[in-house]
Protein backbone atom coordinates (compact mmCIF):
# COMPACT_ATOMS: atom_id res chain seq x y z
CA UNK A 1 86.04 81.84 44.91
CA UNK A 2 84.36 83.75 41.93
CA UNK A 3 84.98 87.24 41.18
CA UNK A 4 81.67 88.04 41.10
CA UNK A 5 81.68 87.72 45.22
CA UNK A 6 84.10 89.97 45.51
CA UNK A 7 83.41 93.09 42.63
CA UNK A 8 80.68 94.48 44.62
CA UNK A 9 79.02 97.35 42.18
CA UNK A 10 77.81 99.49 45.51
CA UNK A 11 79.22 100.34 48.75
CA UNK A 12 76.32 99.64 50.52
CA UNK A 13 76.08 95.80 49.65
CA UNK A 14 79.75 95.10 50.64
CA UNK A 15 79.34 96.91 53.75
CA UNK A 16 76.48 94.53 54.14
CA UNK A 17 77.59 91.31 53.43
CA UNK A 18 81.08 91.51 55.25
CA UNK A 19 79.38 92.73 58.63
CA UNK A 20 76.54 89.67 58.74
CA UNK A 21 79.12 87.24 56.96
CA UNK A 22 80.85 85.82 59.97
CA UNK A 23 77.74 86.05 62.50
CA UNK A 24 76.06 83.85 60.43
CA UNK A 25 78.56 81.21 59.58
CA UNK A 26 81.90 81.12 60.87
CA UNK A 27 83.21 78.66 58.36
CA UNK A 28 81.94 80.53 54.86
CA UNK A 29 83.92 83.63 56.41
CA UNK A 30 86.91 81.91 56.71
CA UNK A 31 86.65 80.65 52.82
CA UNK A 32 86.30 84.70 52.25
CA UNK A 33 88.11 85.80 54.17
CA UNK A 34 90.96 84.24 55.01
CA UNK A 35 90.98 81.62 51.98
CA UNK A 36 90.78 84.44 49.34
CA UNK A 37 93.19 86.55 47.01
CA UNK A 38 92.28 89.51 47.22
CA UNK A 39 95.48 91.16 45.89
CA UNK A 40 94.31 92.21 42.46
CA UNK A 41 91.81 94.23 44.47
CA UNK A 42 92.52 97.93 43.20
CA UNK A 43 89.77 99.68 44.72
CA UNK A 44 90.82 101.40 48.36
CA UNK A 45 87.35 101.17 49.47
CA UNK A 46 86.91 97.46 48.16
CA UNK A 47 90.55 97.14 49.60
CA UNK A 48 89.52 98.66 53.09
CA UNK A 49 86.46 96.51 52.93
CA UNK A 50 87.81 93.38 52.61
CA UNK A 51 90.76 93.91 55.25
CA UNK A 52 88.00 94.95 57.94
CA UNK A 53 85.93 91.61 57.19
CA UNK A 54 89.43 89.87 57.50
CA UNK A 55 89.80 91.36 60.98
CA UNK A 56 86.57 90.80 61.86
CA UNK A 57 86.78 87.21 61.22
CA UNK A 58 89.99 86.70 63.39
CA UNK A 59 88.83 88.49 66.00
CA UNK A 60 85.65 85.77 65.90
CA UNK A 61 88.30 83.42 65.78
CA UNK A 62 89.79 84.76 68.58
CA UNK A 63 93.33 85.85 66.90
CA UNK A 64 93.56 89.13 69.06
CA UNK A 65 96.61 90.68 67.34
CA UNK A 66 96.57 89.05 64.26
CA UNK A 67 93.08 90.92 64.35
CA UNK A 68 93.96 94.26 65.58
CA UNK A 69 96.79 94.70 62.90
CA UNK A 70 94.41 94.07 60.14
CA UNK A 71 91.95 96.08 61.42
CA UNK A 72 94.62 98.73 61.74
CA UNK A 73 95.83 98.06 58.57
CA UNK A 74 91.81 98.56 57.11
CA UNK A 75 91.38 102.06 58.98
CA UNK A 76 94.77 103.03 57.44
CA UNK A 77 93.42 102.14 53.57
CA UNK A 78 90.42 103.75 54.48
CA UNK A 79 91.71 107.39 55.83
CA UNK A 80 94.34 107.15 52.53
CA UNK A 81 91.29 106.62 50.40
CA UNK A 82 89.19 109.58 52.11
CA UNK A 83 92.44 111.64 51.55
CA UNK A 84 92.41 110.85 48.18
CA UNK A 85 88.87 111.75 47.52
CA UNK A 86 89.79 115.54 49.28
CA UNK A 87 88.16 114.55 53.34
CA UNK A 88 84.96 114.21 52.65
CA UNK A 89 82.63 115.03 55.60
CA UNK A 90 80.63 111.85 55.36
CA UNK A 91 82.85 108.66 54.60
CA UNK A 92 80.68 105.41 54.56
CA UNK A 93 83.58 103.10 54.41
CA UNK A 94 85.61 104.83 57.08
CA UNK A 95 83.03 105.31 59.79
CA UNK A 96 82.41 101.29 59.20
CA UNK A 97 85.72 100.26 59.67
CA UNK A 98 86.01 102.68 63.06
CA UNK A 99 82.68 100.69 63.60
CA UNK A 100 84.54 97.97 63.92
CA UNK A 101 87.45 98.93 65.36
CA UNK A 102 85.46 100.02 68.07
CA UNK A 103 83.61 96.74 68.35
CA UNK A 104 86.82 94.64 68.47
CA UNK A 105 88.29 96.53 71.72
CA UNK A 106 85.16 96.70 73.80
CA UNK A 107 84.77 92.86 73.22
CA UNK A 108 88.37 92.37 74.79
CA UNK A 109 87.87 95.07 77.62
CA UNK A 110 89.36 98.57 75.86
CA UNK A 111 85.95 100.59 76.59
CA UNK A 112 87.41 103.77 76.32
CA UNK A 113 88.87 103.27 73.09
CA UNK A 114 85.62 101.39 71.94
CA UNK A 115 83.75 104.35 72.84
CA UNK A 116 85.81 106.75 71.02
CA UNK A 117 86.16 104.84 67.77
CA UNK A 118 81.86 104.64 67.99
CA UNK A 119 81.76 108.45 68.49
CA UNK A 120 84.24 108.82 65.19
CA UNK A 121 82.02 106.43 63.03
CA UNK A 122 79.01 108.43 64.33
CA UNK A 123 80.38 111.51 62.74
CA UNK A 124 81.18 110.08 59.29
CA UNK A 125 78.63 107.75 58.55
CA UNK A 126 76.04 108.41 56.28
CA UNK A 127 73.61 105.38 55.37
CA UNK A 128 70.71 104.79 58.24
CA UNK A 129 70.80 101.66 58.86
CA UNK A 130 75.31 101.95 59.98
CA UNK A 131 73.97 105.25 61.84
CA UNK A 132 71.41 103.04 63.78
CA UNK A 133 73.98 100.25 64.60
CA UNK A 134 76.60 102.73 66.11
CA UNK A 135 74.02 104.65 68.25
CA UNK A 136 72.47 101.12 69.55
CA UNK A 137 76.22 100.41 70.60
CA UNK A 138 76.35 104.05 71.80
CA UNK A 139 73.47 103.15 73.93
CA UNK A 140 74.18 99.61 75.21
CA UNK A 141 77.54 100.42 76.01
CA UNK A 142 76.48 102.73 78.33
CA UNK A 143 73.59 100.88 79.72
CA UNK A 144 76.77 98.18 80.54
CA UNK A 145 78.93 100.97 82.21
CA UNK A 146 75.78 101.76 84.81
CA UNK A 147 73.89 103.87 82.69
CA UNK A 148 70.37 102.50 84.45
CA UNK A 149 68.32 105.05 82.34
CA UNK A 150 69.46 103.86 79.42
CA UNK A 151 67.34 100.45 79.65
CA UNK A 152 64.35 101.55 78.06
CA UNK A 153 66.35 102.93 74.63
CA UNK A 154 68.37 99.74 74.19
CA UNK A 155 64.25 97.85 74.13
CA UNK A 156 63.72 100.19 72.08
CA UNK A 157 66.59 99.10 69.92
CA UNK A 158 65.89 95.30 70.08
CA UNK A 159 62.35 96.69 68.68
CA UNK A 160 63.66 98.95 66.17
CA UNK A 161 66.03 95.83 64.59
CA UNK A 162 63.37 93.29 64.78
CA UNK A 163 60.91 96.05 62.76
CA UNK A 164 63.46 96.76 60.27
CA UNK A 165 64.43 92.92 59.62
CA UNK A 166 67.99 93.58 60.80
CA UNK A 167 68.20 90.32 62.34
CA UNK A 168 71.77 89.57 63.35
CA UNK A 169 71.38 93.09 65.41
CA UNK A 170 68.40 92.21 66.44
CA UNK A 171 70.01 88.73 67.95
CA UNK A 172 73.12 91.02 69.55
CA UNK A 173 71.19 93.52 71.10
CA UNK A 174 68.71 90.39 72.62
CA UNK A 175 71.69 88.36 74.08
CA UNK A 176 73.75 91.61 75.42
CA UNK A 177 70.45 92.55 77.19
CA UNK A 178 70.48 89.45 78.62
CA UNK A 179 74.01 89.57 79.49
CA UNK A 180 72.63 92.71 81.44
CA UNK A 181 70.03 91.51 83.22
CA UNK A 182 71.76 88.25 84.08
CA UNK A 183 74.72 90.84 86.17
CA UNK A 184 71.59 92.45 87.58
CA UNK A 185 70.47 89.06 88.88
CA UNK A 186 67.32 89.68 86.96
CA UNK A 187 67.95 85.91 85.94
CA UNK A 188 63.91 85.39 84.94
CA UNK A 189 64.27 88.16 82.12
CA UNK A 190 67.55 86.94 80.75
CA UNK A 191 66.16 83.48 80.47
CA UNK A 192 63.07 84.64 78.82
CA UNK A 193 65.01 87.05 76.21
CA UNK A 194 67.57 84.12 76.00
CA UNK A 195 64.68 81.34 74.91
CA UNK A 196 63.41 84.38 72.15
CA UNK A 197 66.50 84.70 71.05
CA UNK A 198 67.25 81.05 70.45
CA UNK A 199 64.06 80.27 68.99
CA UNK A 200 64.82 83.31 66.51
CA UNK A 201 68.21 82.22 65.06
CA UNK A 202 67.08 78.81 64.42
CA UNK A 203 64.11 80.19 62.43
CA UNK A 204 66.55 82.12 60.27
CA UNK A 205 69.07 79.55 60.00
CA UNK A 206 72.14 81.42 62.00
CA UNK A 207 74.23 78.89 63.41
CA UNK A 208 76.62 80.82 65.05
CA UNK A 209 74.48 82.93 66.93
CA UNK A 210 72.83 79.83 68.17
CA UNK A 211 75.82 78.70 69.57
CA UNK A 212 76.64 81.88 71.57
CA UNK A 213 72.96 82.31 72.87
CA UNK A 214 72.92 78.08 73.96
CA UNK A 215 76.36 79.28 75.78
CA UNK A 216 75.36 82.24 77.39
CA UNK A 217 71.57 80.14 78.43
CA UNK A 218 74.41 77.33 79.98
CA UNK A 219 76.32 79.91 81.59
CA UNK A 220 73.64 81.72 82.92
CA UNK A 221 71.40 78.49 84.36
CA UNK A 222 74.57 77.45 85.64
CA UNK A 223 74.61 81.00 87.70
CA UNK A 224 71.64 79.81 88.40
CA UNK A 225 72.69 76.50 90.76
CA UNK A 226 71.21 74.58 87.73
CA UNK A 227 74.96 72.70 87.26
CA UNK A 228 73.55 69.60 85.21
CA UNK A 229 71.34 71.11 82.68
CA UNK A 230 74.24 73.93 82.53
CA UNK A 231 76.94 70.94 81.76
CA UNK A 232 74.65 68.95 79.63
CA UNK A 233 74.53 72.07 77.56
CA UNK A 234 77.89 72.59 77.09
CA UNK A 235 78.47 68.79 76.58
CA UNK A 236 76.25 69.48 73.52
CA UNK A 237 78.10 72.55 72.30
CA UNK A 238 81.48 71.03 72.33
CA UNK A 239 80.54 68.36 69.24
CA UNK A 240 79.86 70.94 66.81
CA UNK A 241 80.73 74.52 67.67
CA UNK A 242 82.39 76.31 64.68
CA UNK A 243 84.13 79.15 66.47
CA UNK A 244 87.39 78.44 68.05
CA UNK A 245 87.45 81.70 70.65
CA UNK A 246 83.78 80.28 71.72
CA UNK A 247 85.31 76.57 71.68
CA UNK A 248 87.59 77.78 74.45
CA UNK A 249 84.99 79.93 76.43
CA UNK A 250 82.81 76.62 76.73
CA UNK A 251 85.35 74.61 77.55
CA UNK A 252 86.09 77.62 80.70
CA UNK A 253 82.28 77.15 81.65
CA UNK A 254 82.41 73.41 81.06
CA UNK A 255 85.52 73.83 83.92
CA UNK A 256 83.11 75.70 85.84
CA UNK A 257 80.41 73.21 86.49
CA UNK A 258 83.04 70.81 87.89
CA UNK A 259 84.83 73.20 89.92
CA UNK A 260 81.37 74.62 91.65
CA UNK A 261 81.39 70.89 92.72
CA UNK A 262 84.49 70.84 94.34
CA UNK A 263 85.53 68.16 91.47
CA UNK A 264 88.82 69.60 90.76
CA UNK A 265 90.64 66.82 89.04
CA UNK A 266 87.50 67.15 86.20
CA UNK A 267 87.82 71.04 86.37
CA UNK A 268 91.67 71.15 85.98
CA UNK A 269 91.07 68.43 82.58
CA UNK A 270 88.97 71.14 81.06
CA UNK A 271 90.71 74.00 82.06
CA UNK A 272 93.75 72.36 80.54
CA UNK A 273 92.06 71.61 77.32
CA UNK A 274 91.20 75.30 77.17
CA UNK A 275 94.56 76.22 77.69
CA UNK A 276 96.19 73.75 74.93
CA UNK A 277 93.25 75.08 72.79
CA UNK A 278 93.88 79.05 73.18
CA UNK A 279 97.46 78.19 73.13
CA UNK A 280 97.70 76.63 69.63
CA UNK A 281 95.16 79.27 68.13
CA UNK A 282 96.53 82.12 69.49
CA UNK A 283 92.86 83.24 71.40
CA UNK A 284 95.88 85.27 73.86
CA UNK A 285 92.80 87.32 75.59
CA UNK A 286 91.76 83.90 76.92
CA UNK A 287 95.09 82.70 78.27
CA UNK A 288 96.00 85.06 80.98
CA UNK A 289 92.55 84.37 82.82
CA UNK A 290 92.79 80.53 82.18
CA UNK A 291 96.43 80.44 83.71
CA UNK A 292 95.55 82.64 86.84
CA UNK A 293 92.09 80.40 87.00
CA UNK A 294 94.77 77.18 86.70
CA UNK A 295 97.43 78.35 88.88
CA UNK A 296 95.34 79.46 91.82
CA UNK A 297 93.37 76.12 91.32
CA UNK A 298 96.96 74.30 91.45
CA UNK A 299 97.82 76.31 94.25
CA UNK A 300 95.25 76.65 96.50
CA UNK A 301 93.11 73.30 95.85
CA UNK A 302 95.56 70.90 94.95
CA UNK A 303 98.47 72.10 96.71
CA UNK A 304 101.25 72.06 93.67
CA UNK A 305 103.17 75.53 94.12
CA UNK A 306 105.62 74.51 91.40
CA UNK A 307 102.80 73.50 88.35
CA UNK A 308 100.91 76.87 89.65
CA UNK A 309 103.90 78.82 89.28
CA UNK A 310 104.31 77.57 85.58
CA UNK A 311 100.72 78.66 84.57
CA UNK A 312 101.11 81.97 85.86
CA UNK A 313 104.68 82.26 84.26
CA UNK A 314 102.54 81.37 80.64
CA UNK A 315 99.94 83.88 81.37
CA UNK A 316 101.92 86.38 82.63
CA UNK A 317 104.35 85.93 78.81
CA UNK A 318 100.76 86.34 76.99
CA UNK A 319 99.55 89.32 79.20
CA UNK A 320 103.07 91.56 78.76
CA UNK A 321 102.80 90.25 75.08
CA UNK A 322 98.71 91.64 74.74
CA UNK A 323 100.67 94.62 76.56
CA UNK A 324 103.05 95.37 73.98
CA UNK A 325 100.41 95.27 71.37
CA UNK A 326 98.60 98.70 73.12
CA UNK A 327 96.32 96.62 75.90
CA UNK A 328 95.57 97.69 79.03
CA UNK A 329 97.59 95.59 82.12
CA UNK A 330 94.72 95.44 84.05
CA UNK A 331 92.19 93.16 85.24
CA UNK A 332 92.81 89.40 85.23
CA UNK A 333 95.86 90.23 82.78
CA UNK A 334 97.24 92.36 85.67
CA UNK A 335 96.71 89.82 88.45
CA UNK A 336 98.32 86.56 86.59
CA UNK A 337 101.32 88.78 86.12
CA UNK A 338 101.52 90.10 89.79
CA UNK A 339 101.37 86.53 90.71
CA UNK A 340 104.22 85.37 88.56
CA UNK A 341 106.60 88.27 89.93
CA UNK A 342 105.28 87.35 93.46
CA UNK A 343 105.98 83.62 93.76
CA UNK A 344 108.10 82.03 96.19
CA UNK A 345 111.51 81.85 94.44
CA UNK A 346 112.79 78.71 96.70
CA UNK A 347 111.39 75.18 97.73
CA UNK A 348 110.90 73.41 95.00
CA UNK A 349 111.60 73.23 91.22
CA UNK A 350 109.36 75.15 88.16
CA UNK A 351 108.83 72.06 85.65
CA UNK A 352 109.74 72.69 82.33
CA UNK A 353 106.20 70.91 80.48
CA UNK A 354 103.23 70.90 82.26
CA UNK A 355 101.57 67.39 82.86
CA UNK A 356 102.92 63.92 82.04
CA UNK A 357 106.31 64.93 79.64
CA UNK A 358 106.39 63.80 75.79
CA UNK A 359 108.40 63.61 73.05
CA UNK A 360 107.58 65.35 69.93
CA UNK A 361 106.81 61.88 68.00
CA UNK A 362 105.97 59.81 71.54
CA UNK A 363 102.28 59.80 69.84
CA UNK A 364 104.04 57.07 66.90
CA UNK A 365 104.43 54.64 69.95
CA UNK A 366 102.27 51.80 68.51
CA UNK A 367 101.14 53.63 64.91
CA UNK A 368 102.01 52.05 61.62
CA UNK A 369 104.33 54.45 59.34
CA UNK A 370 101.26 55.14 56.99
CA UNK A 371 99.48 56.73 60.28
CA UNK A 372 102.05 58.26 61.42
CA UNK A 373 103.40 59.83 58.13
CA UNK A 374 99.47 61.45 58.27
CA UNK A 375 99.80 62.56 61.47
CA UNK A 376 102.50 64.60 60.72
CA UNK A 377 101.39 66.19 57.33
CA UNK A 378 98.36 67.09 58.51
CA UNK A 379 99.55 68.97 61.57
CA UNK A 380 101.78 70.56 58.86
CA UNK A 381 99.28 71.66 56.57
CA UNK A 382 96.96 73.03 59.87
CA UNK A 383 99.70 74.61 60.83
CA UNK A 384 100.33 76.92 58.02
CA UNK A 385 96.50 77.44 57.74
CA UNK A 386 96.67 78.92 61.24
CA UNK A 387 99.04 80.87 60.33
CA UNK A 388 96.71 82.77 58.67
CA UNK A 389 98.37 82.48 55.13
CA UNK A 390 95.95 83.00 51.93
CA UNK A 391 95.53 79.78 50.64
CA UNK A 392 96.23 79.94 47.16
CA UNK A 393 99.62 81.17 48.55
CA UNK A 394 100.56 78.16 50.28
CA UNK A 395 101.70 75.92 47.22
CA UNK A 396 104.08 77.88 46.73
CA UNK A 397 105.48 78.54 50.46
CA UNK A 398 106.05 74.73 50.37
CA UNK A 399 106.82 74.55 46.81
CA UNK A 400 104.65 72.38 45.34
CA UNK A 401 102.56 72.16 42.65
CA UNK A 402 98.69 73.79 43.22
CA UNK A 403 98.08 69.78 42.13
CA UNK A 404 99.75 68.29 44.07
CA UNK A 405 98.90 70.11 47.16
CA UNK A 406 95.33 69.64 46.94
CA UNK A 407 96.01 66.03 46.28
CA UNK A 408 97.94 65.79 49.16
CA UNK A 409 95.07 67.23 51.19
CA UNK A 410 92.13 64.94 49.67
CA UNK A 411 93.78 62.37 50.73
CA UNK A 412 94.19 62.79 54.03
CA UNK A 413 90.69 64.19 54.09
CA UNK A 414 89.73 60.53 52.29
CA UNK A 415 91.82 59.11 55.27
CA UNK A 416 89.02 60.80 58.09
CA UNK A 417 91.92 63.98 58.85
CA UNK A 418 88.80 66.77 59.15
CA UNK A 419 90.41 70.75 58.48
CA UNK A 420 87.30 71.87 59.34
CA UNK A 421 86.18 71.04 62.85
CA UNK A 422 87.26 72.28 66.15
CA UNK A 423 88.96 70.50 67.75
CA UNK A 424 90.33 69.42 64.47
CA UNK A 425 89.49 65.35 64.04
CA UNK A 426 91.95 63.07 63.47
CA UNK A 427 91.61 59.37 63.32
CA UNK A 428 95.01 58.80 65.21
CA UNK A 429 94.22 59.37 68.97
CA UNK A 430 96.68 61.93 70.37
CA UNK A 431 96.44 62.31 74.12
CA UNK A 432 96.88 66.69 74.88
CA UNK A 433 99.96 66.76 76.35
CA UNK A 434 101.17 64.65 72.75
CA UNK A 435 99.19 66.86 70.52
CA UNK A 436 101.07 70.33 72.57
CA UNK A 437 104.40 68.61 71.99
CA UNK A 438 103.51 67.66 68.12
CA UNK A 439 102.69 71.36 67.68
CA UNK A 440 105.37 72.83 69.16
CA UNK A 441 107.68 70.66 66.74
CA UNK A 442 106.00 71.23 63.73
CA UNK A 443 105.84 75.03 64.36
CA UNK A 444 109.46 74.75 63.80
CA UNK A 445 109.08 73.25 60.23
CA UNK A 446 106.93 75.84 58.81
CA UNK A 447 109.93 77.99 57.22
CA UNK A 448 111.06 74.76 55.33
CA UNK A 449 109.14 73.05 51.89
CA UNK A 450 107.36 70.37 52.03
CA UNK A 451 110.09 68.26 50.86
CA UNK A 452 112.34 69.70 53.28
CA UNK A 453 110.27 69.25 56.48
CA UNK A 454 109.27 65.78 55.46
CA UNK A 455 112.55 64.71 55.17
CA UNK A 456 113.55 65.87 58.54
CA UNK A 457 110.55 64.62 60.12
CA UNK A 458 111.84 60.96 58.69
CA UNK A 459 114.79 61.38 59.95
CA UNK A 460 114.26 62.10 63.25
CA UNK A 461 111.31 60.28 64.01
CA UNK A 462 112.77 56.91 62.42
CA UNK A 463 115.98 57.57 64.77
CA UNK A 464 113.59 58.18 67.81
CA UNK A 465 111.30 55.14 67.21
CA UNK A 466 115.07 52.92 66.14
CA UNK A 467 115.74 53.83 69.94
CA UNK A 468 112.60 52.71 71.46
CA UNK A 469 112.84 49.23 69.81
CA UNK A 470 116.63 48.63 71.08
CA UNK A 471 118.25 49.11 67.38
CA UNK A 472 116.78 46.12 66.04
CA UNK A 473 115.69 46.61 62.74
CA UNK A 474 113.25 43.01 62.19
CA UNK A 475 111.64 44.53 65.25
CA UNK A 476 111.11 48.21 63.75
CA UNK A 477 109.66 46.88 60.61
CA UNK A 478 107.17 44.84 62.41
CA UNK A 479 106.00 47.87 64.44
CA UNK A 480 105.72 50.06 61.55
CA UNK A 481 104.36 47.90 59.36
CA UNK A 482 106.23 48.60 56.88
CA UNK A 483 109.28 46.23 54.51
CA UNK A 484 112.84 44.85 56.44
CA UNK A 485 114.31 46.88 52.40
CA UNK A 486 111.76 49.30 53.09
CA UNK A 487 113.46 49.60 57.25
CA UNK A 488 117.30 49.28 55.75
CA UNK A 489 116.30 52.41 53.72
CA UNK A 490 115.43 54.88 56.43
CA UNK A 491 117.57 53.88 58.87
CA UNK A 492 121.27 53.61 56.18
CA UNK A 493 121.95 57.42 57.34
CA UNK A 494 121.51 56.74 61.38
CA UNK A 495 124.79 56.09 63.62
């Protein structure tokens, strides 16, 4: 990334461009940032800047704490830099990232706090257009909390944004409306403002506010009792969305077209999916209400006590773990641990996996070694990436050269292994319950180098696929496609 993107000469313009960045593309504020050095950064306000787009952009992707401690982290450069400068009344940078701050826990169900953190940014901020943002917030957020007078000022907002060419505000304040008038059952003028809104954000190019108006039209037509359109929708959604948190809220209303059917077997597939989705990308304020959704679901439709009892023993983990990180127990977070605590404690066993059980490397069954050698790296390399680790770091957390790394990576992109796309693509086929246990293992790897987790991958993969093909070495060869020298090799150090 050039410098130039990140030595902003005014305030203003950074504010700016790291508060539309990730509403309009998802992917370019990833390369920002969370791709970015930003160390040399000497500037607090730059500094605070740049952490509060960071934590912006997880919380988009869903990464609840990993969000909240950099927003944390942002609010605490920002208060050292208004020290510094003597508490000044009016503190641009400050109000923003309480702006934020505020934003972040109202989406995941902290009003209170929300509301606070909004009054605090109203009392610092100084530019007109921040000062219009935070009272439109103000405004809507007490509209949502049964405010009914307050329905006139938030039109007048939409109004005010669409006069003033503030068009990402003018697309939240549309679909939140919506939102409203859809838990009114005022499902004519949420469908109207919904259509507006869609039409809008494809005018300006916004693809990731057309995504999150197309799921909120699905969701509410399928409130509607219009299930197939609402499916086909989502169907849709699913082959290109770039958010992850959204990936796993269509794949919830994609689960709830099937179960309004009584198709359960269809509803628990994408349920699951969501699960194995939110699980391996850390979206934790999705997983307690997927697990109670899945356990009751087990419980009560399908009659299997024991698998139930495992999904609310994973939601319940995530809930106590939100908990611990200064989130309400309440709600659906509350209820999934209740049920946990509350299940029968005799009858039948708790299953250690959840559907059919696999081995880390039972996805090799029937790969060559070239395939499966890809397999693995890639899930290596993701896995670091998720980890949320600035890029130009990672060479040398496995130790390798920048080169070589970025070799390594072209390759496998040459070889149709996407980075990009959610779920990431992969030309190997891995069935979910393979793809959990693959993650799980690699997880375990991330501490080593390259070199070093390679090496034990061999070695314990060759030993589990040696097994599978009774010891004989003519037979392992043929299945890998690989040498008989090539076969004596890997296998001279197994017993």
């Amino acid at each position: 990334m050039q410098k130039s993107v990140i030595k902003r000469p005014k305030t203003n313009e950074w504010l700016e461009f790291i508060s539309r960045l990730g509403l309009v593309s998802i992917e370019d504020a990833r390369n920002v940032f969370l791709s970015g050095d930003y160390s040399q950064i000497s500037d607090l306000h730059q500094k605070a800047l740049y952490t509060a787009g960071r934590g912006k952009t997880l919380s988009l992707e869903g990464n609840l704490i990993g969000s909240k401690l950099t927003l944390d982290e942002a609010q605490l450069l920002a208060e050292t830099s208004n020290a510094e400068r003597g508490y000044p009344v009016r503190d641009e940078v400050l109000a923003y990232v309480n702006y934020e701050r505020g934003v972040f826990f109202e989406k995941f169900g902290e009003y209170h706090s929300g509301l606070s953190l909004y009054r605090s940014a109203k009392r610092l901020a100084e530019s007109i257009t921040l000062n219009s943002v935070i009272d439109y917030q103000l405004s809507a957020h007490l509209l949502q909390a049964g405010a009914g007078e307050k329905l006139e000022e938030v039109k007048d907002w939409i109004q005010f944004f669409h006069d003033h060419e503030m068009h990402i505000m003018h697309l939240i304040s549309i679909r939140r409306l919506a939102k409203y008038y859809r838990v009114e059952k005022e499902y004519s003028k949420a469908k109207k403002l919904l259509a507006e809104g869609n039409e809008f954000a494809l005018k300006f190019e916004y693809p990731f506010m057309v995504e999150q108006i197309k799921n909120s039209f699905g969701f509410l037509i399928l409130q509607m009792g219009e299930i197939q359109e609402a499916r086909k929708i989502f169907e849709d959604l699913m082959e290109g969305v770039q958010s992850r948190y959204l990936y796993a809220t269509i794949l919830e209303n994609q689960t709830l077209t099937y179960y309004g059917e009584g198709n359960y077997d269809a509803a628990v597939h994408y349920l699951g999916q969501a699960i194995d989705h939110s699980q391996k990308y850390d979206i934790l304020s999705q997983i307690p209400d997927e697990c109670l959704f899945m356990g009751d679901l087990q419980r009560d439709k399908l009659q299997h006590p024991e698998v139930a009892t495992k999904y609310y023993e994973i939601g319940s983990r995530v809930a106590l773990k939100m908990a611990e990180h200064g989130f309400s127990l309440k709600g659906d977070r509350l209820e999934v641990v209740q049920r946990y605590h509350d299940r029968p404690k005799v009858g039948y066993n708790i299953p250690d996996t959840i559907g059919p059980p696999a081995e880390p490397f039972s996805f090799a069954l029937g790969q060559s070694w070239k395939q499966i050698n890809d397999v693995f790296q890639f899930h290596l390399i993701q896995k670091h990436l998720e980890s949320g680790i600035i890029i130009s770091d990672l060479p040398a957390k496995l130790d390798l050269k920048t080169s070589t790394y970025y070799a390594i990576k072209r390759r496998l992109s040459q070889r149709g292994f996407d980075f990009e796309s959610i779920p990431s693509k992969v030309p190997v086929k891995l069935q979910n319950h393979e793809l959990v246990a693959l993650n799980s293992y690699v997880g375990g790897l991330i501490e080593l180098t390259w070199s070093e987790a390679n090496e034990q991958f061999e070695k314990e993969i060759i030993e589990y696929l040696f097994k599978q093909v009774g010891y004989q070495k003519t037979k392992l060869a043929e299945e890998l496609d690989i040498s008989y020298p090539t076969v004596l090799q890997k296998t001279k150090s197994l017993k």
